[in-house]
Protein backbone atom coordinates (compact mmCIF):
# COMPACT_ATOMS: atom_id res chain seq x y z
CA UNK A 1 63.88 79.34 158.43
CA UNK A 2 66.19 82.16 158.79
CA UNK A 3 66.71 85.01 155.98
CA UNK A 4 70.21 83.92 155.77
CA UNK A 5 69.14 80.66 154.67
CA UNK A 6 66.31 81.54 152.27
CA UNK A 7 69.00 84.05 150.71
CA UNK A 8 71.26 81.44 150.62
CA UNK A 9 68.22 79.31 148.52
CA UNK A 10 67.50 82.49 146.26
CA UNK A 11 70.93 82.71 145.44
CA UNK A 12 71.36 79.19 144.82
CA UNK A 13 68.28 78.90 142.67
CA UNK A 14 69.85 81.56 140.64
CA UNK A 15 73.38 79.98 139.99
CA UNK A 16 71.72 76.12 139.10
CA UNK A 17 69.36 77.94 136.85
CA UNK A 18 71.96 79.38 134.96
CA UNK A 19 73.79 76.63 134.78
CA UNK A 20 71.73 74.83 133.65
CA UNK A 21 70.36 77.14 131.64
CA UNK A 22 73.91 77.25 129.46
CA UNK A 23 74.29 73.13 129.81
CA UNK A 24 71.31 72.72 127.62
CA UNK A 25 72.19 75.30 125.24
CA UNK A 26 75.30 74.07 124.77
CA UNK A 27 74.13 70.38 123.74
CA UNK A 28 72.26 72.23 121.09
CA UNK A 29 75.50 73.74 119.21
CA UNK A 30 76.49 69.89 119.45
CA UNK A 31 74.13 68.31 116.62
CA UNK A 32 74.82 71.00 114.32
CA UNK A 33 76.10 69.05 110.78
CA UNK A 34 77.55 70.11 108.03
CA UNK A 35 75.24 67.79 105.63
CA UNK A 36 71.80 69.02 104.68
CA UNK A 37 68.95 66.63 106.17
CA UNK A 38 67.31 64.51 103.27
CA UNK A 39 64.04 65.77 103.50
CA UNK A 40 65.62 69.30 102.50
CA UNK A 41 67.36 68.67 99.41
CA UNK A 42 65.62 70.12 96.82
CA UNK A 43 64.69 73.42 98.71
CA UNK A 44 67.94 74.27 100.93
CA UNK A 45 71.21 74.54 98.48
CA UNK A 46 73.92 74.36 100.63
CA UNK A 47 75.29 77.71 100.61
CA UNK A 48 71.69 78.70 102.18
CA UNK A 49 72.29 76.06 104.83
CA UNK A 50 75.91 76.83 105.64
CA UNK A 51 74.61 80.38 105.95
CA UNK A 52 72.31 78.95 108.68
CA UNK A 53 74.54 77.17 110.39
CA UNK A 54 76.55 80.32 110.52
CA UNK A 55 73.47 82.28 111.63
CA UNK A 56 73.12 79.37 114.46
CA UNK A 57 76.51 80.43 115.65
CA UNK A 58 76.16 84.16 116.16
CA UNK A 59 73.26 83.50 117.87
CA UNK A 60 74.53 81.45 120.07
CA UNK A 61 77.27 83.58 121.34
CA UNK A 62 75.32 86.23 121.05
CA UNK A 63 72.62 84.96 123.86
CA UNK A 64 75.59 83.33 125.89
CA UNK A 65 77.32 87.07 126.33
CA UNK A 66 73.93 88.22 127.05
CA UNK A 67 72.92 85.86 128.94
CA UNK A 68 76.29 86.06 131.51
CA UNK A 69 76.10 90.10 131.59
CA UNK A 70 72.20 89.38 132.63
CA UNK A 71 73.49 86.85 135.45
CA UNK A 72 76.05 88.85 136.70
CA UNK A 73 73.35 92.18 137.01
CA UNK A 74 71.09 89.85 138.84
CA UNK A 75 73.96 88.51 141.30
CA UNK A 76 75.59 92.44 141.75
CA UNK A 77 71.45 93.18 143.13
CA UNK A 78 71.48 90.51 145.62
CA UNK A 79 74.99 90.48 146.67
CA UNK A 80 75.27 94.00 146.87
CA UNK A 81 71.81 94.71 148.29
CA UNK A 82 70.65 96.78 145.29
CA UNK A 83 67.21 95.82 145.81
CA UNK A 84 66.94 97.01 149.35
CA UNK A 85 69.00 100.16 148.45
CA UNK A 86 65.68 101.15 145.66
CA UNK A 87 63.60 99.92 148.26
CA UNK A 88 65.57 102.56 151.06
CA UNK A 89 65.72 105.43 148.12
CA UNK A 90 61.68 105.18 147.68
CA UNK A 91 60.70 105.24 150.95
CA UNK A 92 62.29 109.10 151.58
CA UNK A 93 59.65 110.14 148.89
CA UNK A 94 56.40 107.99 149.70
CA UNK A 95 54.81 105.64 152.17
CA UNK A 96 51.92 104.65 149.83
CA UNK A 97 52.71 101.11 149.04
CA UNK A 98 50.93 101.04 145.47
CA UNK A 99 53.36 104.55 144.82
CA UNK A 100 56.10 102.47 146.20
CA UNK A 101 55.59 99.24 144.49
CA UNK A 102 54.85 101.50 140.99
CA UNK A 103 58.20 103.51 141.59
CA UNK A 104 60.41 100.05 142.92
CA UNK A 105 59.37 98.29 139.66
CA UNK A 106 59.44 101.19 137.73
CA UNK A 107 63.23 101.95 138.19
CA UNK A 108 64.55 98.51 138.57
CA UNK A 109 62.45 98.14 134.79
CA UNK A 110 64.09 101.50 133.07
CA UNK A 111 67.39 100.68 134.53
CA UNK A 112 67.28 96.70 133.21
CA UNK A 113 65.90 97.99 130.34
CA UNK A 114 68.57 100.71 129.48
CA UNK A 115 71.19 98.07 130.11
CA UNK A 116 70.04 95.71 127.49
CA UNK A 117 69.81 98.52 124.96
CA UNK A 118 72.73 98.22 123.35
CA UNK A 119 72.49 94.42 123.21
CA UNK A 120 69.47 94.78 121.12
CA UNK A 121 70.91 97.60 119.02
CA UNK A 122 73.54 95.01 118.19
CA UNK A 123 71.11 91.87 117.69
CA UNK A 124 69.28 94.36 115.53
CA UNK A 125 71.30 96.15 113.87
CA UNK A 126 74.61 93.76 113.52
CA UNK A 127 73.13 90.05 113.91
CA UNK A 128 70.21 90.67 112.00
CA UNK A 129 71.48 92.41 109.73
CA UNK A 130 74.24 90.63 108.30
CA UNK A 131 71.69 87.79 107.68
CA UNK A 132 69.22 89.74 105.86
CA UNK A 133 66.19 89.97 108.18
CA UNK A 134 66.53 93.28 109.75
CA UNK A 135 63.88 96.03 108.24
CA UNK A 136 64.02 98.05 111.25
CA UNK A 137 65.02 101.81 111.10
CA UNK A 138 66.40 103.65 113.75
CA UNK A 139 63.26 105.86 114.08
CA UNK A 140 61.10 102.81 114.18
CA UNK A 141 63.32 101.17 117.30
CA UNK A 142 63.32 104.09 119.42
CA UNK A 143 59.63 104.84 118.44
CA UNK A 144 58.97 101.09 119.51
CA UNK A 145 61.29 101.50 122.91
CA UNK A 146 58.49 104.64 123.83
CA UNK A 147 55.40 103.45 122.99
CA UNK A 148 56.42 99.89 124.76
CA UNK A 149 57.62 101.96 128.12
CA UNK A 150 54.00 103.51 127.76
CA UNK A 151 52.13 100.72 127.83
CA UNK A 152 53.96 99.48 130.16
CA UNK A 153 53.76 102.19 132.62
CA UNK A 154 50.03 102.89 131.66
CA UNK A 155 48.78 98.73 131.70
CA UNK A 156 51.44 97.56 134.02
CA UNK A 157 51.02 100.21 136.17
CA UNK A 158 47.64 100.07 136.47
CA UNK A 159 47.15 96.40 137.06
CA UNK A 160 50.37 96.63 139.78
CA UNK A 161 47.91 99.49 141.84
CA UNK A 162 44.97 96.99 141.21
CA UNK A 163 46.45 94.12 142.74
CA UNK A 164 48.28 96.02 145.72
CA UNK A 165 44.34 97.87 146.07
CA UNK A 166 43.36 94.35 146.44
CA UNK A 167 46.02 92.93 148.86
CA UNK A 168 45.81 96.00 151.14
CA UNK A 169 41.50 95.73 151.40
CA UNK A 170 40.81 92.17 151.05
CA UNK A 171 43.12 90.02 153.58
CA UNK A 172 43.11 85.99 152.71
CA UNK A 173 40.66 87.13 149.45
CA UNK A 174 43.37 88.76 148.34
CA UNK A 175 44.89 85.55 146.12
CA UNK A 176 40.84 85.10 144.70
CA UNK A 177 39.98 88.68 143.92
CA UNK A 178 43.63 88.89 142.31
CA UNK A 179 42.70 86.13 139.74
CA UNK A 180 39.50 87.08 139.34
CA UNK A 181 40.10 90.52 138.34
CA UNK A 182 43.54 89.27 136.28
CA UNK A 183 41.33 86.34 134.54
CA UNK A 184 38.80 89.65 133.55
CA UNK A 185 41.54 91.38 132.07
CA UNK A 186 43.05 88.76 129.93
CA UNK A 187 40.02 87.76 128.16
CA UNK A 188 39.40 91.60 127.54
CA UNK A 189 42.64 91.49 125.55
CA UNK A 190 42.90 87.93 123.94
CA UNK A 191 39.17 89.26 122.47
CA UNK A 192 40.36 92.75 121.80
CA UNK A 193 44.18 92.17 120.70
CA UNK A 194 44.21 92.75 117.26
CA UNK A 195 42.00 95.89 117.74
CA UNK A 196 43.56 97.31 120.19
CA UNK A 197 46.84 96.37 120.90
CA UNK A 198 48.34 95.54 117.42
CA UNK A 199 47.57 98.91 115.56
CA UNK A 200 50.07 100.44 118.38
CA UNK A 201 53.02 99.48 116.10
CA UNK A 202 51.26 98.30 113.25
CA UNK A 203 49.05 98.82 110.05
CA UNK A 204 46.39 96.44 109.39
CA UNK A 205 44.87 96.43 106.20
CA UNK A 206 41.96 93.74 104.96
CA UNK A 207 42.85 91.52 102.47
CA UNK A 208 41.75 92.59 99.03
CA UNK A 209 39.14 90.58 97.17
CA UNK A 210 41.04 88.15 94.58
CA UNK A 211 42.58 84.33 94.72
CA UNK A 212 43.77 84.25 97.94
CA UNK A 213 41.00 85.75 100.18
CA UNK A 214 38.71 83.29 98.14
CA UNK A 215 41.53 79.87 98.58
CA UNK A 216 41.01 81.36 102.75
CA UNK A 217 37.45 81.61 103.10
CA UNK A 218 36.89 78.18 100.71
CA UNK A 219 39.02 77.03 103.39
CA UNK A 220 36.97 78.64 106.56
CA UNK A 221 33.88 77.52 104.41
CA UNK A 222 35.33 73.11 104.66
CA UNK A 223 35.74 73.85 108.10
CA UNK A 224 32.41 75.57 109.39
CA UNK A 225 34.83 78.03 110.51
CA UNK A 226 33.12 81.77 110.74
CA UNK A 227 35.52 84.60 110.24
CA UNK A 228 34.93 87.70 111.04
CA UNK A 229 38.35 89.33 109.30
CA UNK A 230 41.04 88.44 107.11
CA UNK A 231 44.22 91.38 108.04
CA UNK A 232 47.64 91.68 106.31
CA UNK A 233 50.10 93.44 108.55
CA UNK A 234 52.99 95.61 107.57
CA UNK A 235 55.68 92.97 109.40
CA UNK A 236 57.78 94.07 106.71
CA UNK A 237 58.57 97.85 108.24
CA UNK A 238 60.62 95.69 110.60
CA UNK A 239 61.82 92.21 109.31
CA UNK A 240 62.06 90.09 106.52
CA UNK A 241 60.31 87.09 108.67
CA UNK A 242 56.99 85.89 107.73
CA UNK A 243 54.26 84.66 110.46
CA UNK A 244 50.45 84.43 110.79
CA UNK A 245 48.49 83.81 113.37
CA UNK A 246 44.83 83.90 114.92
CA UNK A 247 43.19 86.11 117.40
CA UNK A 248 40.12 86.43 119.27
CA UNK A 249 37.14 84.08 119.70
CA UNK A 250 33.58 83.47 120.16
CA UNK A 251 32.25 86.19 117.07
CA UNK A 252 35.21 88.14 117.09
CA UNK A 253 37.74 86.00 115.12
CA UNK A 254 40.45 87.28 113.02
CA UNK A 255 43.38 85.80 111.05
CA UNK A 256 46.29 88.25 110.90
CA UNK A 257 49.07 87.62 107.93
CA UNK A 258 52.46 89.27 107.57
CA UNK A 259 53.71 90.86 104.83
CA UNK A 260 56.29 88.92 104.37
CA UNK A 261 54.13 85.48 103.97
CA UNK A 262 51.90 86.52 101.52
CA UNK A 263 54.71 87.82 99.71
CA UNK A 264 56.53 84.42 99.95
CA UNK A 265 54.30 81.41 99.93
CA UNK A 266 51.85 81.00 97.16
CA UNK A 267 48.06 80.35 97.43
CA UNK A 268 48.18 76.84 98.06
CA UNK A 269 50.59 77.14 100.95
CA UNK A 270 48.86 80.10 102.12
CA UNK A 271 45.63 78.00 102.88
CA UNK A 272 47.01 75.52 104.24
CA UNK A 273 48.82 77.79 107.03
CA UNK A 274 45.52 79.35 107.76
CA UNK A 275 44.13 75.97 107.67
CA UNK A 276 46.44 74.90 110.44
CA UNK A 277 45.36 78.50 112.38
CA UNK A 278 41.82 77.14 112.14
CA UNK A 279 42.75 73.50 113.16
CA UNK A 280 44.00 75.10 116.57
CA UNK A 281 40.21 76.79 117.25
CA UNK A 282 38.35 73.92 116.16
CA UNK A 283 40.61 71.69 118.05
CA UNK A 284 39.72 74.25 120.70
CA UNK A 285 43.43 74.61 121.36
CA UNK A 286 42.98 78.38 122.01
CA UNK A 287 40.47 77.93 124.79
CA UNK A 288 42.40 75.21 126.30
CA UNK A 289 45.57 77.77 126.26
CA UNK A 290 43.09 80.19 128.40
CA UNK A 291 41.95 78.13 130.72
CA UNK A 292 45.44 76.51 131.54
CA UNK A 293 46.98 80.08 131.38
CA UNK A 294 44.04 81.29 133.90
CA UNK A 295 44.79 78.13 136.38
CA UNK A 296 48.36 78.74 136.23
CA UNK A 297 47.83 82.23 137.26
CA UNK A 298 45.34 81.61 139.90
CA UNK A 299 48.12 79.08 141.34
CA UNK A 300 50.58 81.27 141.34
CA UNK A 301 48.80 84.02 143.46
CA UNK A 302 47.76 81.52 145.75
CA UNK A 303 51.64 80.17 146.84
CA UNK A 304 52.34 84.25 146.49
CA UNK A 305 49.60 84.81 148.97
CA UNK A 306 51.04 82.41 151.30
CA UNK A 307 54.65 84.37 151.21
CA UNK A 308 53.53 87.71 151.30
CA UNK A 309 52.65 86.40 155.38
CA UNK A 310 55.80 86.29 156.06
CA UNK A 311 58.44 89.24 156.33
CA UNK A 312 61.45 86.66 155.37
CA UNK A 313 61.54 87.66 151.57
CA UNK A 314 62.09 91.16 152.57
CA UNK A 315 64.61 91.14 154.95
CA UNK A 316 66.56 87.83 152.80
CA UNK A 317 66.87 90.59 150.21
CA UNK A 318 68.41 93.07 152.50
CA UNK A 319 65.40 95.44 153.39
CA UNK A 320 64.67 96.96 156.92
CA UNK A 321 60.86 96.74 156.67
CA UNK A 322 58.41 93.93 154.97
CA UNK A 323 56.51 95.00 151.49
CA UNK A 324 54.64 93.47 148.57
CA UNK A 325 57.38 94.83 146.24
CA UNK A 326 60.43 93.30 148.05
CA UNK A 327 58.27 89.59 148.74
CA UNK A 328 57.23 89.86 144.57
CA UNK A 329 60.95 90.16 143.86
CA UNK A 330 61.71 86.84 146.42
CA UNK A 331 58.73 85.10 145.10
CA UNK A 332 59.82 85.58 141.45
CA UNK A 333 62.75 83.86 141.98
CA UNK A 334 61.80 81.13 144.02
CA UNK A 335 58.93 80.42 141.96
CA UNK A 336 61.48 80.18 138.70
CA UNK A 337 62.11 75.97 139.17
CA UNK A 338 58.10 75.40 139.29
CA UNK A 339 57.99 77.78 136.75
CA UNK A 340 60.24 76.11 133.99
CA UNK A 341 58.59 72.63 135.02
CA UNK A 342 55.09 73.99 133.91
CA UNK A 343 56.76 75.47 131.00
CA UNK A 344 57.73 72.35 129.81
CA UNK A 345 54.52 70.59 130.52
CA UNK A 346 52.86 73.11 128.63
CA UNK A 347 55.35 72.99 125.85
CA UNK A 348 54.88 69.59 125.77
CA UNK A 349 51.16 69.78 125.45
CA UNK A 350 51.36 72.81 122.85
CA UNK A 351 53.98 70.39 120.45
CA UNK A 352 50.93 67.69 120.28
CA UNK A 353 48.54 70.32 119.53
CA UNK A 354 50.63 71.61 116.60
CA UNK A 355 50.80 67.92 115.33
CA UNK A 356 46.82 68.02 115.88
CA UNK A 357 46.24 71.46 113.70
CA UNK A 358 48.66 69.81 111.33
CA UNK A 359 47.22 66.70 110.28
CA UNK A 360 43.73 69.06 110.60
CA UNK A 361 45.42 71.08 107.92
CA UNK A 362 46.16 67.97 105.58
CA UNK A 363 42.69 67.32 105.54
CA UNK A 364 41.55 70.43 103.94
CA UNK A 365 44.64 71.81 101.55
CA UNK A 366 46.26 70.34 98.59
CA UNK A 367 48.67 67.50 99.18
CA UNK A 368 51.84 69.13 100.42
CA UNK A 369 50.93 72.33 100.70
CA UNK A 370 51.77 72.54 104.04
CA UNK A 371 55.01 70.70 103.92
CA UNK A 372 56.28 72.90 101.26
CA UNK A 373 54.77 76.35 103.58
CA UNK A 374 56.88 74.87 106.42
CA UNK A 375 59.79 74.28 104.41
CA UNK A 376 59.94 77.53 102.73
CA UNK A 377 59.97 79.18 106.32
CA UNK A 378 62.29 77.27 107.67
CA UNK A 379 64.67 78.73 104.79
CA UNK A 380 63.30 82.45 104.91
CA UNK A 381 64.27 82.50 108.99
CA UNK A 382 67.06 80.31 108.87
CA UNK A 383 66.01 78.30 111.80
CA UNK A 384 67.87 75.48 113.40
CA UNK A 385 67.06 72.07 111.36
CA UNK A 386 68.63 69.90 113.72
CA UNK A 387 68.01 70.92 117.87
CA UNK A 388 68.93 68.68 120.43
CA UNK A 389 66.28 66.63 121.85
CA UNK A 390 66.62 67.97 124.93
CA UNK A 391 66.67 71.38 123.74
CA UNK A 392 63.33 71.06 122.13
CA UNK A 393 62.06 69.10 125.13
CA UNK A 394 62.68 72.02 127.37
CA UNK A 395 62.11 75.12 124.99
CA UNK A 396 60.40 74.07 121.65
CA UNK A 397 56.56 75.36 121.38
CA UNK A 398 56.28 73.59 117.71
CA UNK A 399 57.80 70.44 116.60
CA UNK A 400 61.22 70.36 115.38
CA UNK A 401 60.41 71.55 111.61
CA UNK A 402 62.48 67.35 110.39
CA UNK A 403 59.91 65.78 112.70
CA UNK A 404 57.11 67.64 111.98
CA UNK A 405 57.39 66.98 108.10
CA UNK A 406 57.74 63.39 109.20
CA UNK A 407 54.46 63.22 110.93
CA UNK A 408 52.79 64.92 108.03
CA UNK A 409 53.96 62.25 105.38
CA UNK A 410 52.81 59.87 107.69
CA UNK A 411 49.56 61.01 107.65
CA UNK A 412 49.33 61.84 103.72
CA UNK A 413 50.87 58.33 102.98
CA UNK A 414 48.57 56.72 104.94
């Protein structure tokens, strides 16, 4: 294969994706209705709902403009060799490739990142905004923009040097010692995330003694589920959106709830979302997640390995001389087709699991507790009650919220 040709492939792989990429969200604004599902009535009135079918709008055309300025950055790069013009610029200042590779990524990261500033100064500050959810101050975005360019520059950084360490002493290991050492690291932080990580932009607090840490730990108790802490977090300092979710395993386990969902649902509703939390570890959901995240990864540096053999990437993208930057930038893009097939697959998988922690759920809360919980959400973020099948075959995580209360009165009527 020539480099003409696999630029030719790069390119191409680019253009279809974003094609196709816009095709499928455009079948989504087609099932939009103007009459509020059944199963709704009662919760939605229909000023909230025509409110979220306006909010499904803006977004819309708010990710297609973003989307096009993002594909037309990514074509001006390969078309206009801006990759192998950072590469060029490095090189006069070092010949180290980990300094190279940590300066290449570096600027090609501030500069895309600088770019989409004002995009989500206007999602934040506009969009979000005139729909109610945005808490966010000024001070706390650009506070947020540092601290994320830190640990970027500090984790990233350091796990870039790692890898290229690895690569440059270990020959065909390299793929093996990669994974292993990548596998290390992301245990360390799925144990250590809520410790660690999440006090970096947020306050944790325990929750208090009273009705709802006992309806949570009556819960646990049903479910011979030991918890090590129960955390509200201050989600509030930045939107009106509620969440909850679960972190760490083994002894270190920890249910983390927003603000904004304790402040929403009441106790009832409030177990029975932590109830669905603890269905995913009992249904060992989480370790499955980790051990299919860890294989994907260790699959990935394996077909990486076998490019970074070949001086092709780097001279497709324009570049005089072969590196591990200029191949990881090739690679990336090739690797985006397998990539979106394995994240359907795993979306897939993670949409049965949610009907698994559901029905898990039903068996320890009060009867409809959990409908009502998702319900209520559903309302608070205004999300999409009607996506195209295809749209949640390709992108959904969870159930489509109409489908998912369907599958829990199957279960309670049964």
């Amino acid at each position: 294969m020539s480099p003409q040709t696999l630029y030719t492939i790069i390119l191409a792989i680019i253009i279809a994706g974003f094609i196709f990429d816009q095709w499928i969200n455009y079948l989504n604004t087609t099932t939009r209705s103007n009459f509020l599902p059944e199963a709704l009535k009662g919760f939605y009135d229909e000023s909230t709902y025509s409110l979220q079918q306006d909010y499904e709008r803006d977004n819309y055309r708010f990710g297609l403009v973003s989307d096009i300025l993002s594909f037309i950055a990514i074509l001006a790069m390969l078309i206009l060799g801006g990759f192998a013009w950072v590469d060029g610029f490095i090189r006069n200042y070092t010949d180290s490739a980990i300094l190279m590779a940590i300066f290449f990524f570096g600027i090609i990261a501030v500069a895309s990142d600088l770019l989409s500033i004002p995009l989500e100064v206007y999602h934040t500050f506009v969009l979000e905004e005139r729909y109610g959810f945005n808490k966010t101050t000024p001070k706390t975005f650009v506070i947020d923009k540092l601290k994320g360019w830190l640990l970027t520059a500090v984790i990233g950084g350091g796990i870039l040097s790692l890898i290229i360490f690895i690569y440059e002493k270990s020959g065909s290991w390299f793929w093996v010692l990669a994974w292993i050492s990548i596998s290390v690291f992301t245990l360390f932080i799925s144990y250590f995330y809520t410790t660690l990580l999440v006090p970096i932009f947020n306050k944790l607090t325990p929750l208090p003694a009273g009705e709802l840490r006992d309806a949570i730990e009556q819960v646990a108790a049903r479910a011979d589920f030991s918890l090590k802490d129960i955390s509200i977090m201050d989600g509030s300092k930045r939107s009106t959106r509620g969440n909850a979710y679960f972190s760490g395993f083994g002894r270190k386990k920890s249910i983390v709830l927003f603000d904004t969902l304790v402040n929403e649902h009441s106790t009832d509703e409030l177990a029975a979302v932590l109830a669905h939390e603890i269905g995913h570890y009992k249904k060992k959901h989480v370790l499955k997640g980790l051990i299919s995240g860890i294989l994907q990864t260790g699959m990935l540096l394996f077909l990486l390995s076998l490019l970074l053999k070949s001086p092709l990437p780097a001279i497709a993208l324009g570049a005089s001389v072969t590196s591990f930057h200029m191949s990881v930038i090739a690679f990336g893009i090739l690797y985006s087709p397998v990539s979106m097939i394995l994240g359907i697959m795993f979306n897939s998988i993670s949409r049965k699991h949610e009907y698994e922690a559901d029905r898990f759920a039903i068996s320890l809360s009060q009867p409809g507790a959990l409908q009502h919980a998702l319900k209520r959400l559903s309302i608070k973020n205004l999300s999409n009650l009607t996506p195209h099948p295809w749209y949640v075959f390709i992108h959904y995580s969870h159930p489509a919220l109409l489908q998912r209360l369907a599958a829990i009165d199957s279960v309670e009527h049964s």
